[in-house]
Protein backbone atom coordinates (compact mmCIF):
# COMPACT_ATOMS: atom_id res chain seq x y z
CA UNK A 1 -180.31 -12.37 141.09
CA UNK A 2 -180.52 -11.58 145.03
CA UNK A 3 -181.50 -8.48 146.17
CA UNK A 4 -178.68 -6.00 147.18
CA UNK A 5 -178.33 -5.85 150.77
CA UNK A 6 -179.93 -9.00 151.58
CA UNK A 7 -178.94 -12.24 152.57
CA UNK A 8 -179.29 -14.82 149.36
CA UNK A 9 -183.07 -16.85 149.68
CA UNK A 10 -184.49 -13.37 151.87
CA UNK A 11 -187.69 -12.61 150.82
CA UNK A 12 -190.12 -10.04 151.70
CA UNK A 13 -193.32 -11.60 151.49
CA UNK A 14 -196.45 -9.81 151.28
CA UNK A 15 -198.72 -9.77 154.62
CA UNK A 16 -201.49 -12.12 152.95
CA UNK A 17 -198.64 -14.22 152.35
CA UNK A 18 -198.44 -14.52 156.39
CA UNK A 19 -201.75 -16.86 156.67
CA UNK A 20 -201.88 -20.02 157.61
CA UNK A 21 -198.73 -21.73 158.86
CA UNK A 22 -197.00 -18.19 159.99
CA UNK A 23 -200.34 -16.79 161.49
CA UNK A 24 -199.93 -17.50 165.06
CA UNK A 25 -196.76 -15.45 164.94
CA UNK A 26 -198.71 -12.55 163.63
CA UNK A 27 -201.28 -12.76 166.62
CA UNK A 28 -204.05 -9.70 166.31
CA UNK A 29 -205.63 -9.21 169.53
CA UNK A 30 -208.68 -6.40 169.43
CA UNK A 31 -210.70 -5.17 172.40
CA UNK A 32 -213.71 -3.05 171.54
CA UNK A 33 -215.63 -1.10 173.87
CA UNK A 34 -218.72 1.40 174.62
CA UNK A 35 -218.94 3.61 176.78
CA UNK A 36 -222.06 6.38 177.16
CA UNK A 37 -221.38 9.81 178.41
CA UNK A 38 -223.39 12.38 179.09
CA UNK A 39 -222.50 15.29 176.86
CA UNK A 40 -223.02 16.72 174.04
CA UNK A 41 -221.13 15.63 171.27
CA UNK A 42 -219.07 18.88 170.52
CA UNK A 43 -218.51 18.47 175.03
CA UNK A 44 -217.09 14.76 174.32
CA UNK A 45 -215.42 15.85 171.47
CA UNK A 46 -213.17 18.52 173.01
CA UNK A 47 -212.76 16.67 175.92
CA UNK A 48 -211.39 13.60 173.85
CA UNK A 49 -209.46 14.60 171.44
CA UNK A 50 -207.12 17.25 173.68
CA UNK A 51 -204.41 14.59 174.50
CA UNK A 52 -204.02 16.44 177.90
CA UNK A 53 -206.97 14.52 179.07
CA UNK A 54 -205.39 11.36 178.56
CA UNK A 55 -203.50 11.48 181.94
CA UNK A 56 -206.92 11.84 183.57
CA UNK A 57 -208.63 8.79 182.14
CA UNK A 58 -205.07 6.28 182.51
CA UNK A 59 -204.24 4.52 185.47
CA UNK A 60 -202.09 6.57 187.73
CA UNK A 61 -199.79 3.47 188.19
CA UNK A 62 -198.51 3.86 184.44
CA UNK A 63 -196.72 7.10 185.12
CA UNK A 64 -198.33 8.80 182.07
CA UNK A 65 -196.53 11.86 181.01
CA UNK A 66 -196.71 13.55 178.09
CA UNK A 67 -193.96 14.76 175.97
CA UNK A 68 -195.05 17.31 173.38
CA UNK A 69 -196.41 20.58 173.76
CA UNK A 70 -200.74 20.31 172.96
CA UNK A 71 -201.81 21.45 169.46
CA UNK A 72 -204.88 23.83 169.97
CA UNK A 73 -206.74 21.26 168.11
CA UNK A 74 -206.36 17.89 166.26
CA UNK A 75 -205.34 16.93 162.93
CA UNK A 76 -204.15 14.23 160.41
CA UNK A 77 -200.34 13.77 161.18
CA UNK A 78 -200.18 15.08 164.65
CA UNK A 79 -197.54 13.55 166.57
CA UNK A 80 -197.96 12.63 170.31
CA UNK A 81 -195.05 11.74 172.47
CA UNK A 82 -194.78 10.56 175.83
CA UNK A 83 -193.68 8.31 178.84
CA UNK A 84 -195.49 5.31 180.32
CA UNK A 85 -195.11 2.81 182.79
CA UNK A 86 -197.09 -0.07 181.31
CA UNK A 87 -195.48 -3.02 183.08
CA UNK A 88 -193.76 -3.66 186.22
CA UNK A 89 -193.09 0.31 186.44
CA UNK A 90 -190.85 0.12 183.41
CA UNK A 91 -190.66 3.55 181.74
CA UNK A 92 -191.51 3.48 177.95
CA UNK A 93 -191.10 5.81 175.09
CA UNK A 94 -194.08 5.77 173.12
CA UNK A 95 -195.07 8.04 170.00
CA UNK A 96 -198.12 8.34 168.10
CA UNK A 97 -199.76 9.78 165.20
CA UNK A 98 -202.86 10.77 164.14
CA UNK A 99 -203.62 8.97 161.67
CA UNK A 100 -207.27 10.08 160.61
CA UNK A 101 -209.73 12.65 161.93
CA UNK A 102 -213.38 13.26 160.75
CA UNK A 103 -214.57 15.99 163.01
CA UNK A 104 -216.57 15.16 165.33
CA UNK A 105 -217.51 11.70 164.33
CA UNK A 106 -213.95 9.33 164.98
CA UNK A 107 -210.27 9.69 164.83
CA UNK A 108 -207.73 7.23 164.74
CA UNK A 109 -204.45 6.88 166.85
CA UNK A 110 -201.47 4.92 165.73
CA UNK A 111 -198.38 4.00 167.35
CA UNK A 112 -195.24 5.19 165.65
CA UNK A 113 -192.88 3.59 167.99
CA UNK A 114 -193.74 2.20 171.49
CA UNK A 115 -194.11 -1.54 173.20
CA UNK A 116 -196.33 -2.86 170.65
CA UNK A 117 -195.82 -4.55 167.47
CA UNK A 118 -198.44 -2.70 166.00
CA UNK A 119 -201.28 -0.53 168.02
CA UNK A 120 -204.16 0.99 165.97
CA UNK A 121 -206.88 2.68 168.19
CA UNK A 122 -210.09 3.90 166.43
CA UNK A 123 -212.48 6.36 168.71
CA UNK A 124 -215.66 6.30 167.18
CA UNK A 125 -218.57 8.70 168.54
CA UNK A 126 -222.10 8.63 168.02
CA UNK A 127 -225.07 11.08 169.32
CA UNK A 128 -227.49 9.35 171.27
CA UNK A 129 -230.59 10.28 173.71
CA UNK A 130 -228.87 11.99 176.67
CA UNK A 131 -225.21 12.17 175.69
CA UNK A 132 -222.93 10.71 173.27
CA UNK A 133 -222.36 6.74 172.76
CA UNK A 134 -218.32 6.49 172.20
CA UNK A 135 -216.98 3.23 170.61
CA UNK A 136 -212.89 2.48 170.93
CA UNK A 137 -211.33 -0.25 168.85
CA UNK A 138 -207.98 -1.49 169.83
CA UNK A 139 -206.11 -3.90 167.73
CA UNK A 140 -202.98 -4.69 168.52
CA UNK A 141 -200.33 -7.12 167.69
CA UNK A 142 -197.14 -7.82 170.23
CA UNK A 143 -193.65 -8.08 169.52
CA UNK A 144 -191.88 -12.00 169.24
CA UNK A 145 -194.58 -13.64 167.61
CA UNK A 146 -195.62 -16.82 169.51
CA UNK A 147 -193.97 -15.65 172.87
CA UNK A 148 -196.01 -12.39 172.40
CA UNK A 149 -199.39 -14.49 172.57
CA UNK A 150 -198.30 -15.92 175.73
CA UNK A 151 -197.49 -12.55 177.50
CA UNK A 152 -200.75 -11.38 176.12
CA UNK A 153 -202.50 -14.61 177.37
CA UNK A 154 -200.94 -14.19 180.90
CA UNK A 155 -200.95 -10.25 181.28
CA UNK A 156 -201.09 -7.75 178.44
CA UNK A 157 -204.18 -8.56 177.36
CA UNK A 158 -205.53 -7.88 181.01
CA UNK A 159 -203.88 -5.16 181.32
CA UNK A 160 -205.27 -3.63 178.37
CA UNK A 161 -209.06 -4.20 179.42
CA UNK A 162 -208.02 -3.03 182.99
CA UNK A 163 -207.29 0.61 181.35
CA UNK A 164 -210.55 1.29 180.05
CA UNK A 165 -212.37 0.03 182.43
CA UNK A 166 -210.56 2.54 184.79
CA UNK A 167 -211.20 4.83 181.97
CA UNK A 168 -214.99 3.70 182.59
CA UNK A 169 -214.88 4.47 186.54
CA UNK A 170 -213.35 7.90 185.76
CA UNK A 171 -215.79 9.24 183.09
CA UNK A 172 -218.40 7.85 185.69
CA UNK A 173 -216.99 10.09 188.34
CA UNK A 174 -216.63 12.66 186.33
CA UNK A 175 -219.51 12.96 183.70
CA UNK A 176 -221.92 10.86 185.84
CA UNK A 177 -222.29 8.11 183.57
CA UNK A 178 -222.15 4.50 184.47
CA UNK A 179 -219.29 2.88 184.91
CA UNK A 180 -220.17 -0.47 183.14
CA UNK A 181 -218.55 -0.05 179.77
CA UNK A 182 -218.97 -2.60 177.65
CA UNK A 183 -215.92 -4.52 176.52
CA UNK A 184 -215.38 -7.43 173.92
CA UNK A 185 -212.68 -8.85 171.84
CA UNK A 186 -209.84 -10.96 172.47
CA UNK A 187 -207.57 -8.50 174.04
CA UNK A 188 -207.67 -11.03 177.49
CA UNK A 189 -206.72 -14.21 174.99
């Protein structure tokens, strides 16, 4: 008996169901990168995870403005709205949450609704000799499956390594760190 609702022979199939033959519509693209700051942890802490600083370390070109008042501090479930201009100036609505936050060690950002399929960012941070040794994960996924790979291929994926690496310059002009971050994963291809 079909489902109510839905069109006779729709089925929802579970995401391991999506290997193989489907998987290049379901394209995950990741970029990973380190960056070393000078600071003490509870210093790089603060600084990144008061979503007012994320205005500093974007690209001025993608018009970030941000849309909810600041929470005093971070937590599990906090909800962070605002504008961008990712592409071509275009002005997108994008909300996140936070997803999960262990004090002083990583918290994760998801979006809610935005320009991305899916968009999980992990910030991972790690006391080192000197400062702190902060690790972001990006995986993301892009809307119309095979088409989305393409526009990845030709720009997104650039795009996405160009904004940390600005990210990199800034924390160097700011903190005094180098500005060679280092960056892997496929978010280029």
């Amino acid at each position: 008996m079909p489902v109510q609702g839905r069109p006779q022979g729709y089925r929802i199939l579970p995401l391991h169901c999506l290997r193989g033959r489907y998987a290049h519509f379901m394209a995950l693209h990741q970029l990973r990168t380190t960056t070393f700051v000078p600071l003490t942890l509870d210093d790089a802490w603060a600084f990144f995870s008061d979503p007012r600083n994320l205005a500093v370390i974007t690209p001025p070109d993608m018009g970030f403005i941000i849309k909810t008042p600041p929470a005093a501090e971070m937590y599990e479930g906090m909800i962070i709205a605002y504008t961008v201009r990712p592409m071509f100036g275009i002005p997108v609505n994008w909300v996140t949450e936070i997803t999960h936050v262990r004090d002083r060690e990583f918290f994760v950002d998801e979006q809610r609704s935005g320009p991305y399929a899916m968009w999980h960012h992990e910030h991972h941070f790690k006391p080192v000799e000197g400062g702190v040794e902060m690790t972001d994960i990006v995986s993301y996924r892009l809307p119309f499956g095979l088409l989305g790979d393409i526009v990845n291929a030709l720009v997104v994926g650039a795009r996405v390594r160009g904004i940390f690496e600005y990210r990199g310059e800034v924390l160097a002009e700011r903190f005094g760190t180098s500005p060679l971050a280092r960056l892997s994963g496929a978010a280029a291809g």
